[in-house]
Protein backbone atom coordinates (compact mmCIF):
# COMPACT_ATOMS: atom_id res chain seq x y z
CA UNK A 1 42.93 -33.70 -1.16
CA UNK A 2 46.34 -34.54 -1.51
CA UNK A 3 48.08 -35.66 1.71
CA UNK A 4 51.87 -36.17 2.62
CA UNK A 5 52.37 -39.43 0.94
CA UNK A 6 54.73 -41.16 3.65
CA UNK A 7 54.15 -40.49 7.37
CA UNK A 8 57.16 -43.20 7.72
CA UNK A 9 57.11 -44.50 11.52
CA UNK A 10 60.82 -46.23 10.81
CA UNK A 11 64.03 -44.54 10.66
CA UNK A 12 64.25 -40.91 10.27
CA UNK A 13 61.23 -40.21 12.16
CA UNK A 14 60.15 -38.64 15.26
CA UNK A 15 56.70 -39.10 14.49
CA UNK A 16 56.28 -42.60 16.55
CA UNK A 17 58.01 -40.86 20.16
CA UNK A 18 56.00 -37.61 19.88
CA UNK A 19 52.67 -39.51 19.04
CA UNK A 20 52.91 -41.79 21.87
CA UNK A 21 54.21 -38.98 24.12
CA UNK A 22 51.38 -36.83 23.23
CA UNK A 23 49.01 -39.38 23.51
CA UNK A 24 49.58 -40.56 26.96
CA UNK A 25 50.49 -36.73 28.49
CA UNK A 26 46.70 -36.16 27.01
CA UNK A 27 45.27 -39.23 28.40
CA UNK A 28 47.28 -38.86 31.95
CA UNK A 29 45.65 -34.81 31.92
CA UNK A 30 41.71 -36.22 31.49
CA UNK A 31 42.31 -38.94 33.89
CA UNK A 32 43.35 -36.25 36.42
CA UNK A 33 41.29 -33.66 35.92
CA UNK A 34 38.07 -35.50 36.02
CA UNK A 35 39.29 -37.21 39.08
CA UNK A 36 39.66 -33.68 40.43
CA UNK A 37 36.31 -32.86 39.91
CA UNK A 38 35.17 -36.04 41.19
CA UNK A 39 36.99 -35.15 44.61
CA UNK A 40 35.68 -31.23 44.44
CA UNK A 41 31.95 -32.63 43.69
CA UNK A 42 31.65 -35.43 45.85
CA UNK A 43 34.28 -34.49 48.67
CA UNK A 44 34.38 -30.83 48.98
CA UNK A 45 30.48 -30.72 47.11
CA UNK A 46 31.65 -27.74 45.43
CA UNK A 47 34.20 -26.08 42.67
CA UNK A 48 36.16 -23.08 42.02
CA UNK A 49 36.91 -20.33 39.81
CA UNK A 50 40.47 -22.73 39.14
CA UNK A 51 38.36 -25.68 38.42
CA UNK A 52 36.98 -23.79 35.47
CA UNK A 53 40.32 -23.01 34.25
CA UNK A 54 41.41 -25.66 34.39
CA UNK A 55 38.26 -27.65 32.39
CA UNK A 56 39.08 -24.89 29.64
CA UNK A 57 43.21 -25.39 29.36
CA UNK A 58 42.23 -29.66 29.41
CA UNK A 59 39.97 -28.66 26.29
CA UNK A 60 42.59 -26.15 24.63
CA UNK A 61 45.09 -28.58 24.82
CA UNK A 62 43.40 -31.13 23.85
CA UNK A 63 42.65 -28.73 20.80
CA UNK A 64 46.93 -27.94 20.45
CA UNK A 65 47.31 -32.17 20.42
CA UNK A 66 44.50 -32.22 17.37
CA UNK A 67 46.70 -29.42 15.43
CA UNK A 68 50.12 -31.41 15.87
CA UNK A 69 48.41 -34.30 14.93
CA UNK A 70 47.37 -32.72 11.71
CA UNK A 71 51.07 -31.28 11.64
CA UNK A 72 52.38 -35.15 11.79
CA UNK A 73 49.78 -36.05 8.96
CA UNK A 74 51.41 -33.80 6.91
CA UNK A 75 55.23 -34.73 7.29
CA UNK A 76 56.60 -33.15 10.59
CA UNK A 77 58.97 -34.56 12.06
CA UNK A 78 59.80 -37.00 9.34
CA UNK A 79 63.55 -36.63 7.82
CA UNK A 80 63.32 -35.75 4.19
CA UNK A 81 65.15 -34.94 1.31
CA UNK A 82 64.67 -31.36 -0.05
CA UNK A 83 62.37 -32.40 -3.25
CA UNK A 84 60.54 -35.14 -1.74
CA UNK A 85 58.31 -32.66 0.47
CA UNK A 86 54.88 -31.66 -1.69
CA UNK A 87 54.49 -28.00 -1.65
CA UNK A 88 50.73 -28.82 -0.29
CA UNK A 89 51.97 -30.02 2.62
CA UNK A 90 54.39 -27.30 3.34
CA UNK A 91 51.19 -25.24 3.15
CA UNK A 92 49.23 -27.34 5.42
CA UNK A 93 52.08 -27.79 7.94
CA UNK A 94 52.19 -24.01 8.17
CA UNK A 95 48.34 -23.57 8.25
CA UNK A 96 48.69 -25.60 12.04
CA UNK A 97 51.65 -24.32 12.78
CA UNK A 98 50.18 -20.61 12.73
CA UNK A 99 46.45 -22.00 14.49
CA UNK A 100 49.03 -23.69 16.93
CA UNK A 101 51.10 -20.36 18.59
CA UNK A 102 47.74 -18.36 18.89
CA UNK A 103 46.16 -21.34 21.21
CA UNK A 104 49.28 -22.61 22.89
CA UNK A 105 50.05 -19.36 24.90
CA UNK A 106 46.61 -18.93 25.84
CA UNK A 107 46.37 -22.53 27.12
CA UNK A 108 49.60 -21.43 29.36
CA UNK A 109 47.87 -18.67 30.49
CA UNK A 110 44.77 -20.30 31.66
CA UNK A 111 46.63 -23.01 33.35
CA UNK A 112 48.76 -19.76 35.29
CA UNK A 113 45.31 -18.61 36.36
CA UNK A 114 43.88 -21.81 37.43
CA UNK A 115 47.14 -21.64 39.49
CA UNK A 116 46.82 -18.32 40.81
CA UNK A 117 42.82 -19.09 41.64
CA UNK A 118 44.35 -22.15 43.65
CA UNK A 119 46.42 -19.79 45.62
CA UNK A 120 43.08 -17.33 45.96
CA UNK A 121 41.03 -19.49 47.86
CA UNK A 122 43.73 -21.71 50.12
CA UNK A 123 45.58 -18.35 51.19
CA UNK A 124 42.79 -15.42 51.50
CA UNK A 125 43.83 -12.19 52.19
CA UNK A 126 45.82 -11.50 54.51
CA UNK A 127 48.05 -14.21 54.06
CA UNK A 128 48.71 -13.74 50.14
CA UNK A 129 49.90 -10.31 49.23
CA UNK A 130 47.31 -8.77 47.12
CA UNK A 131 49.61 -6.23 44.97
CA UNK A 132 52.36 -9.31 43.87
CA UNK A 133 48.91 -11.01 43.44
CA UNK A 134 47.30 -8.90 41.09
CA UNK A 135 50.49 -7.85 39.64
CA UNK A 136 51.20 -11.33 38.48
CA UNK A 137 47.56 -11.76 37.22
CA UNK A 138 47.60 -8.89 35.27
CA UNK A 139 51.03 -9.74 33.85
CA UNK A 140 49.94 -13.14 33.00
CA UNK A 141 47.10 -12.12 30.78
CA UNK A 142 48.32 -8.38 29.37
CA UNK A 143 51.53 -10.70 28.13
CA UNK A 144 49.11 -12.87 26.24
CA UNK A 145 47.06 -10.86 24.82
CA UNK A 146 49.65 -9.21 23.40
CA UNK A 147 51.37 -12.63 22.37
CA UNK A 148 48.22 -13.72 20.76
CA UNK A 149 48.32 -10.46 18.68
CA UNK A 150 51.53 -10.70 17.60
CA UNK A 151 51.10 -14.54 16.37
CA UNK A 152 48.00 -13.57 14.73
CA UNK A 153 49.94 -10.84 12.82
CA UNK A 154 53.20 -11.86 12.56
CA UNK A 155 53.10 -11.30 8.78
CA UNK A 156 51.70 -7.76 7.35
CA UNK A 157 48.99 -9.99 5.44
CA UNK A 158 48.04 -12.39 8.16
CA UNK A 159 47.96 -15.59 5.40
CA UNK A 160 51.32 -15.04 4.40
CA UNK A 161 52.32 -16.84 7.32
CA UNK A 162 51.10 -20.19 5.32
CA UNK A 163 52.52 -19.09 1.95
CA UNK A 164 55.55 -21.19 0.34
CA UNK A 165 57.74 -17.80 0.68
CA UNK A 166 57.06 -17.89 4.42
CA UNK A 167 58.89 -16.55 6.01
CA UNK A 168 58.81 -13.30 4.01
CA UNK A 169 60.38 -10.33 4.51
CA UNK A 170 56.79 -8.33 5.59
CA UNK A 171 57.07 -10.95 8.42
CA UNK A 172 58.47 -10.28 11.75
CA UNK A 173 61.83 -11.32 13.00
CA UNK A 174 60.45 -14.59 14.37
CA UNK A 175 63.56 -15.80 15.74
CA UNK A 176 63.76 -12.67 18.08
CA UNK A 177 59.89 -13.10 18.96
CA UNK A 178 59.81 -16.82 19.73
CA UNK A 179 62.84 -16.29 22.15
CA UNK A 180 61.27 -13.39 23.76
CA UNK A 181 57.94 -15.00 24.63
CA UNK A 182 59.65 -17.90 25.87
CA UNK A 183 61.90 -16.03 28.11
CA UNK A 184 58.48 -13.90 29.57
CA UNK A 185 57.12 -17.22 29.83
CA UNK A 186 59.08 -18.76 31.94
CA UNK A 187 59.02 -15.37 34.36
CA UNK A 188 55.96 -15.59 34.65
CA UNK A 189 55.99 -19.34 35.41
CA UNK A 190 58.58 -18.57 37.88
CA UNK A 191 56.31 -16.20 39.84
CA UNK A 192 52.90 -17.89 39.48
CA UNK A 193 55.74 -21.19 41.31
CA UNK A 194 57.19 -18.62 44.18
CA UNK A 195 53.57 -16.96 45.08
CA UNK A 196 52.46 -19.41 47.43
CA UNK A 197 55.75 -19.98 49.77
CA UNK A 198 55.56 -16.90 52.16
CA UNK A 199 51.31 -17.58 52.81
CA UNK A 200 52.30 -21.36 53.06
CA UNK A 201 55.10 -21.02 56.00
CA UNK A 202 52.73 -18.59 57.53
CA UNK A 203 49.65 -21.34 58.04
CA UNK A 204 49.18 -22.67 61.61
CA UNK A 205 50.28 -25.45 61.60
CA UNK A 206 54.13 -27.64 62.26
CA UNK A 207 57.16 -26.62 60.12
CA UNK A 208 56.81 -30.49 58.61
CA UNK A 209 53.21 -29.49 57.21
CA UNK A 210 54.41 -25.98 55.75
CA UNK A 211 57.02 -27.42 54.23
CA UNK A 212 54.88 -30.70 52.63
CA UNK A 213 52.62 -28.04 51.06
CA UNK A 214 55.44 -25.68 49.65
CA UNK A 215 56.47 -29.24 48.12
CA UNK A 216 53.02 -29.93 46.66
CA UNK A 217 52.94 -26.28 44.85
CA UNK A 218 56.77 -27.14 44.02
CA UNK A 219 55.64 -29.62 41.95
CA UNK A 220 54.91 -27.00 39.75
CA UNK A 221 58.39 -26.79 38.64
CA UNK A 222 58.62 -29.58 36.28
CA UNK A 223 56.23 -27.27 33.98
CA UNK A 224 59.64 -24.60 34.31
CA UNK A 225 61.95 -27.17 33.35
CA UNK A 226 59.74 -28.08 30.35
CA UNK A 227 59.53 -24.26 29.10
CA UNK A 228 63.70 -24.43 29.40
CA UNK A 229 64.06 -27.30 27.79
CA UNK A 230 61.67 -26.58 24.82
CA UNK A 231 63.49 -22.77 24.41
CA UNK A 232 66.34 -25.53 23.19
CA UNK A 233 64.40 -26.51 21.15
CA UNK A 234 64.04 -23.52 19.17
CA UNK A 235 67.12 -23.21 19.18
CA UNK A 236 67.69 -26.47 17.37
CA UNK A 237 64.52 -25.81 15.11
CA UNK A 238 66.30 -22.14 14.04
CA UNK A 239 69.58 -23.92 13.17
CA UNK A 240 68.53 -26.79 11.65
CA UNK A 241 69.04 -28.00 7.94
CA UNK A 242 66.23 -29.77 8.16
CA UNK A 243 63.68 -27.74 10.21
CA UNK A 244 60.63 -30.00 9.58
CA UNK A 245 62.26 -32.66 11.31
CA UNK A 246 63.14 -30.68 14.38
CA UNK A 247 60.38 -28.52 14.89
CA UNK A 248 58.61 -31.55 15.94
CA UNK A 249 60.73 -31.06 19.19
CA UNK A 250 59.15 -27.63 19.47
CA UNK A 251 55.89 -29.11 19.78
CA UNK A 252 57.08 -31.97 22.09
CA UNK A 253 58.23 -29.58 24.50
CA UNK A 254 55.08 -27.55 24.42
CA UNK A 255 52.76 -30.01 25.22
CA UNK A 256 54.88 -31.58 27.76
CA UNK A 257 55.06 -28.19 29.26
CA UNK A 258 51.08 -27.63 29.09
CA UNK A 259 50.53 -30.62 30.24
CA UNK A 260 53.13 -31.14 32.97
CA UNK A 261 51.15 -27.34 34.49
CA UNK A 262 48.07 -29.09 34.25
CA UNK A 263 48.54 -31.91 36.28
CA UNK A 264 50.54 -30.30 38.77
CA UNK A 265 47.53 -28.12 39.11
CA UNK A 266 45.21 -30.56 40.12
CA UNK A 267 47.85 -32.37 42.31
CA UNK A 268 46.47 -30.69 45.12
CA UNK A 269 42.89 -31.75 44.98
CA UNK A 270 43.38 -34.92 44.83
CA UNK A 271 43.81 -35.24 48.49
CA UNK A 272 40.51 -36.66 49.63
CA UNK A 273 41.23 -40.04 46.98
CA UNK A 274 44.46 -40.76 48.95
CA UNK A 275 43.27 -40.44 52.08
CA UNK A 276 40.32 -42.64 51.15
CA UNK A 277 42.95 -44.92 50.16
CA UNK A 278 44.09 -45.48 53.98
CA UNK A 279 41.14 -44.36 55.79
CA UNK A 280 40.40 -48.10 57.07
CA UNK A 281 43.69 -48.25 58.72
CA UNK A 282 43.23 -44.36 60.13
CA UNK A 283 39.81 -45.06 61.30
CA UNK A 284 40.56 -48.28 63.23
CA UNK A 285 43.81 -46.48 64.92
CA UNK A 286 41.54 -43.61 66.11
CA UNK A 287 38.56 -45.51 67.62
CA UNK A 288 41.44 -48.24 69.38
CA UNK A 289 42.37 -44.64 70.74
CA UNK A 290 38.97 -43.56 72.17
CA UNK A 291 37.91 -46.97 73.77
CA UNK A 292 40.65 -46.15 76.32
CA UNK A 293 39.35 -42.49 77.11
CA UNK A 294 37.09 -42.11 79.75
CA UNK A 295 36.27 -38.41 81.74
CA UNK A 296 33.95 -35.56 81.63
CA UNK A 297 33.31 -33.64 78.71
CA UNK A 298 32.66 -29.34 79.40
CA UNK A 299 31.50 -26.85 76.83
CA UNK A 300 31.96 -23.65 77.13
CA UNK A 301 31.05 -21.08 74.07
CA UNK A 302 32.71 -22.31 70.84
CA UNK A 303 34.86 -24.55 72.66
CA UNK A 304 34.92 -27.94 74.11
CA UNK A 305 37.00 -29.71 76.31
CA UNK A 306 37.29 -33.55 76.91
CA UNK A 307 39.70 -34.57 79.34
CA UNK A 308 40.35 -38.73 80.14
CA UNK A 309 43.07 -40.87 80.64
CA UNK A 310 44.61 -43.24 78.88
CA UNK A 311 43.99 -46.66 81.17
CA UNK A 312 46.70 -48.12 79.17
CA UNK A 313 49.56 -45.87 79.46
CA UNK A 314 48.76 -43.30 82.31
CA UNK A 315 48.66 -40.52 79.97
CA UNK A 316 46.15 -37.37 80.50
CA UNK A 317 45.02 -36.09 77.07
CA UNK A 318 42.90 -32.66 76.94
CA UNK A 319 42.16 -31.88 73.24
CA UNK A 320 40.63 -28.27 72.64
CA UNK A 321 38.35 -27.81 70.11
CA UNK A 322 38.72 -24.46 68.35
CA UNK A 323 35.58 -24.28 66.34
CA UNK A 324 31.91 -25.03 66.81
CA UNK A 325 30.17 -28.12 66.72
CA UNK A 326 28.52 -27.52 63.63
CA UNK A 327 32.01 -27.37 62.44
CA UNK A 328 33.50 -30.48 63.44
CA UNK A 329 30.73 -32.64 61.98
CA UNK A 330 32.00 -30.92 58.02
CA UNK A 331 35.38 -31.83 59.03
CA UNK A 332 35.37 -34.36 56.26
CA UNK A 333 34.80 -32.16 53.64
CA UNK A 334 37.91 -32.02 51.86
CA UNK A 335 37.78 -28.79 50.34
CA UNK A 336 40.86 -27.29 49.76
CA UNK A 337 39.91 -24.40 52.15
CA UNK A 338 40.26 -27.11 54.76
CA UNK A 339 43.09 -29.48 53.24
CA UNK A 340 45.91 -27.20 54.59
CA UNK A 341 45.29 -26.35 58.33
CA UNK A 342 42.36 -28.18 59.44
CA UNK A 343 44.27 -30.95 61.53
CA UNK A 344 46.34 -27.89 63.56
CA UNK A 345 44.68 -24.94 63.03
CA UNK A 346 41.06 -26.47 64.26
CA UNK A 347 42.03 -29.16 66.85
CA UNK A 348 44.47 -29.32 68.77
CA UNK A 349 45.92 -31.99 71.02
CA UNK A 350 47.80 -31.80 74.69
CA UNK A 351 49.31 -34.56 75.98
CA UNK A 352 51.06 -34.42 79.46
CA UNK A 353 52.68 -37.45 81.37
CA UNK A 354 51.51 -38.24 85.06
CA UNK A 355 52.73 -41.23 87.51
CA UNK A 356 50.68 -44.47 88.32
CA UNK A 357 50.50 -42.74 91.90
CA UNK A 358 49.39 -39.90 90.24
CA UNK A 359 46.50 -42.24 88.64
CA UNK A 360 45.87 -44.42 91.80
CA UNK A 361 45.56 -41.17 93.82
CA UNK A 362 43.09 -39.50 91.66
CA UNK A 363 41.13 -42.81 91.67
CA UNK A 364 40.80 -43.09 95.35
CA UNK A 365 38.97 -39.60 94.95
């Protein structure tokens, strides 16, 4: 088989930047996804519908890197002269370029509904509103279907999208297309990013808390920013005199974007390794806390009280217990039902100042 017979990495080439870039966005995705299912197996001892999705977008990008890699092989992103480009590898290029658009909106979409699974199972009904839920699930994957469909048959004879004519006049206005799914793209992006905020300030728990998980899902916005930039990118590829060397940014952008949504996916479950991190220093600060407790300890239903004071400092502490036993003693599962509202929403502490008379007297009795 004849191959493109300089993939230069000198001057004129973009090749070495989106190789390495490629290669550690795909390496940085693995490493975080299998730690998140090493924190949803062994911490929260189960997964989730978005733990599926997003195993399936790691392997479908992972699949998108393999076609630009194949892409690079044959000249992309290389600066050329007009004759010294064989018209195999025009072919080739144009063979992954076409395999390329039908996987990379579907990898966008599965990383959207790993997103919107997230949101499924830390916000249950009623805190997430079903309809804009739905609604953006069902806009998410009736868009890419139809995306898909269009890519697949964006010429009237599906392999003249890899012919040296292409692109043909049977074709579709690609220009027009490309811009349009971008723009829906990054829509939908934008609601899958604002879906969480209204369930997340209405969780039980201080304004602080609410706020530090709207920034977690935030996080989510460096995937927008990626879609922006990369509809520049087009825009360079569609006005370039040399559009083999800039289409490379096309790609660049994509799997930054892809990648970026993947990661800041599994941000969220990664809780239970950082808190691992400082749980020495957390555990010795809470039993120096409970060797200076002493008092009597009531149940009553569901709830428990446990009222001492602090010898130390004077200071009476009640802390009410809002669930079951049973419950407390899973209160290190991390799962990310838990991760958001277990500190407030299932204990809570009371701490009230009293007097050294107020101690000595209620020694005496």
């Amino acid at each position: 088989m004849e191959t493109y017979p300089n993939i230069s990495t000198g001057n004129g080439s973009k090749q070495p930047i989106f190789l390495a870039v490629t290669g550690a966005l795909l390496l940085t995705s693995s490493c975080i996804v299998s730690a998140r299912y090493y924190c949803r197996t062994v911490y929260a001892k189960q997964l989730g519908l978005d733990d599926y999705f997003i195993a399936i977008a790691l392997i479908v990008v992972i699949a998108l890197g393999i076609f630009n890699g194949f892409q690079i092989s044959w000249g992309a992103g290389r600066r050329r002269d007009p004759g010294d480009y064989p018209m195999t590898a025009y072919i080739h290029t144009l063979i992954y370029w076409y395999a390329y658009q039908i996987f990379y909106p579907l990898s966008l979409a599965i990383t959207k509904c790993s997103f919107l699974a997230l949101y499924r199972r830390v916000f249950p009904p009623p805190n997430m509103n079903r309809v804009f839920f739905w609604a953006t699930a069902a806009l998410i994957v009736v868009y890419t279907m139809i995306i898909m469909f269009v890519n697949a048959f964006e010429c009237a004879n599906p392999s003249d999208a890899w012919a040296p004519t292409f692109p043909s006049p049977n074709c579709n206005d690609l220009k027009g297309s490309y811009y349009s799914m971008a723009g829906i793209n990054i829509f939908t992006d934008l609601l899958v990013l604002i879906l969480p905020i209204k369930p997340a300030m209405q969780l039980n728990a201080s304004r602080r808390k609410r706020y530090a998980v709207i920034g977690i899902f935030m996080i989510g916005g460096f995937a927008v920013i990626a879609s922006v930039i990369r509809i520049h990118a087009l825009w360079a590829y569609f006005n370039s005199e040399n559009p083999g060397y800039d289409a490379i940014g096309v790609l660049l952008w994509g799997q930054i974007e892809i990648n970026v949504g993947i990661i800041c996916a599994s941000i969220a479950s990664l809780r239970p390794l950082f808190k691992s991190a400082f749980s020495g220093s957390q555990s010795r600060s809470k039993s120096s806390g409970l060797q200076y407790h002493a008092g009597q300890h009531y149940a009553l239903g569901s709830r428990q009280y446990g009222e001492g004071i602090d010898l130390a400092t004077g200071d009476s502490k009640t802390r009410v217990n809002t669930k079951i036993e049973a419950e407390l003693r899973d209160m290190d599962n991390d799962s990310q039902e838990l991760i958001l509202d277990k500190e407030e929403g299932i204990m809570r502490t009371i701490e009230t100042q009293i007097t050294s008379e107020q101690v000595q007297a209620r020694g005496s009795h």
